[in-house]
Every structure is written in C-alpha cells, then in structure tokens.
Protein backbone atom coordinates (compact mmCIF):
# COMPACT_ATOMS: atom_id res chain seq x y z
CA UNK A 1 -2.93 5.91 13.10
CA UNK A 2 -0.77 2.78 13.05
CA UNK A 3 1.01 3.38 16.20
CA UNK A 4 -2.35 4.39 17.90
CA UNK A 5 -3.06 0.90 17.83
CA UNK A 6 0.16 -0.60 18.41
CA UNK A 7 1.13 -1.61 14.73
CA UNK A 8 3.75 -0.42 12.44
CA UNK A 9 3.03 2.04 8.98
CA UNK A 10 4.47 3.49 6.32
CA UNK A 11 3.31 6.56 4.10
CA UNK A 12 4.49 5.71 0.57
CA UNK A 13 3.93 9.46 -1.71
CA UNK A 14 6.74 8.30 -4.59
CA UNK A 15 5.80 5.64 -6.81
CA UNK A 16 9.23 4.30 -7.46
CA UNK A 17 9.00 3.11 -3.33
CA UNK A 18 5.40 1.42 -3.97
CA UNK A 19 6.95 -1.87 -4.76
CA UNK A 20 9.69 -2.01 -2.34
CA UNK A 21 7.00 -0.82 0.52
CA UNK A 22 4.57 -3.54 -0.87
CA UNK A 23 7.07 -6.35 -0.45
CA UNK A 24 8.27 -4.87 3.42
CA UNK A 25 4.71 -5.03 4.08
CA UNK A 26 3.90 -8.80 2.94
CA UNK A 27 7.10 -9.75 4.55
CA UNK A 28 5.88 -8.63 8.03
CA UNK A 29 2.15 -9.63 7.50
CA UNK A 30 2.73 -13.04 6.40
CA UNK A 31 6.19 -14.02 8.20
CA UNK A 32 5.89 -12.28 11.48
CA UNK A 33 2.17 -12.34 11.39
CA UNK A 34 1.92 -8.93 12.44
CA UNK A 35 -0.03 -6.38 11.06
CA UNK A 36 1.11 -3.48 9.07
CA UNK A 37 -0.99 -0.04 7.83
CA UNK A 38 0.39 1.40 4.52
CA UNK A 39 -0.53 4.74 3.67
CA UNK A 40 -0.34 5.06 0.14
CA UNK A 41 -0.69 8.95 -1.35
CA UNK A 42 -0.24 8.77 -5.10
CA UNK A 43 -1.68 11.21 -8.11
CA UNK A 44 -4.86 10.31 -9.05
CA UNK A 45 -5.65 9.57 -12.90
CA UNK A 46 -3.99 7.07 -15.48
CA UNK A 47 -0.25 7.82 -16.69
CA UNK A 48 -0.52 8.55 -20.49
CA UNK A 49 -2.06 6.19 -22.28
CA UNK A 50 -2.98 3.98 -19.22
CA UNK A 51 -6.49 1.88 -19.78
CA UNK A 52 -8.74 1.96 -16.50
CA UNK A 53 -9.50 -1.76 -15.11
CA UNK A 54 -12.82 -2.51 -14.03
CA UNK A 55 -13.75 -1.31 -10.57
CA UNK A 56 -13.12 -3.88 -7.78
CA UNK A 57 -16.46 -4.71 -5.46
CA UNK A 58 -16.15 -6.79 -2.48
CA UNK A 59 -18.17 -9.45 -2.17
C-alpha cells in the first residue's frame, strides 16, 4: 500500500522489532518530514496477566 502512494512501510509481525520499527518510523516522520505506513501484525489478547487499558476514542 505504502509504495502505491509513493511512501515508505514496514510490516512489523515480531514484537521484539516493535520498538526499534517505532523509533525508524518517528525518525523519518518528524526529521525528514516524510511519511511512513507501519503495518503492525501482532497476536491479539493480553500476555499473562496483562490488565486491558481503557479503549482510546478520537475526539
């Protein structure tokens, strides 16, 4: 999708590379000014004993 519109992506599918791909990310959004489309596949649910946070709404 990202390179449909002329913009660089990443697919992140391993947690331990969340963090790392996060930081890339900011560092092209906010230094180049460019925008980037991140992909992010993970499981779905809470690791053991993980506490839900409230849902986030846009305003």
């Amino acid at each position: 999708i990202a390179e449909a519109f002329g913009m660089e992506g990443e697919r992140v599918d391993d947690e331990d590379k969340l963090n790392q791909t996060i930081e890339k990310a900011l560092e092209i959004v906010m230094k180049q000014n460019r925008p980037y489309l991140l992909d992010i596949r993970l499981p779905l649910g809470l690791p053991e004993g993980g506490v839900a946070d409230q849902q986030y709404r846009m305003k």
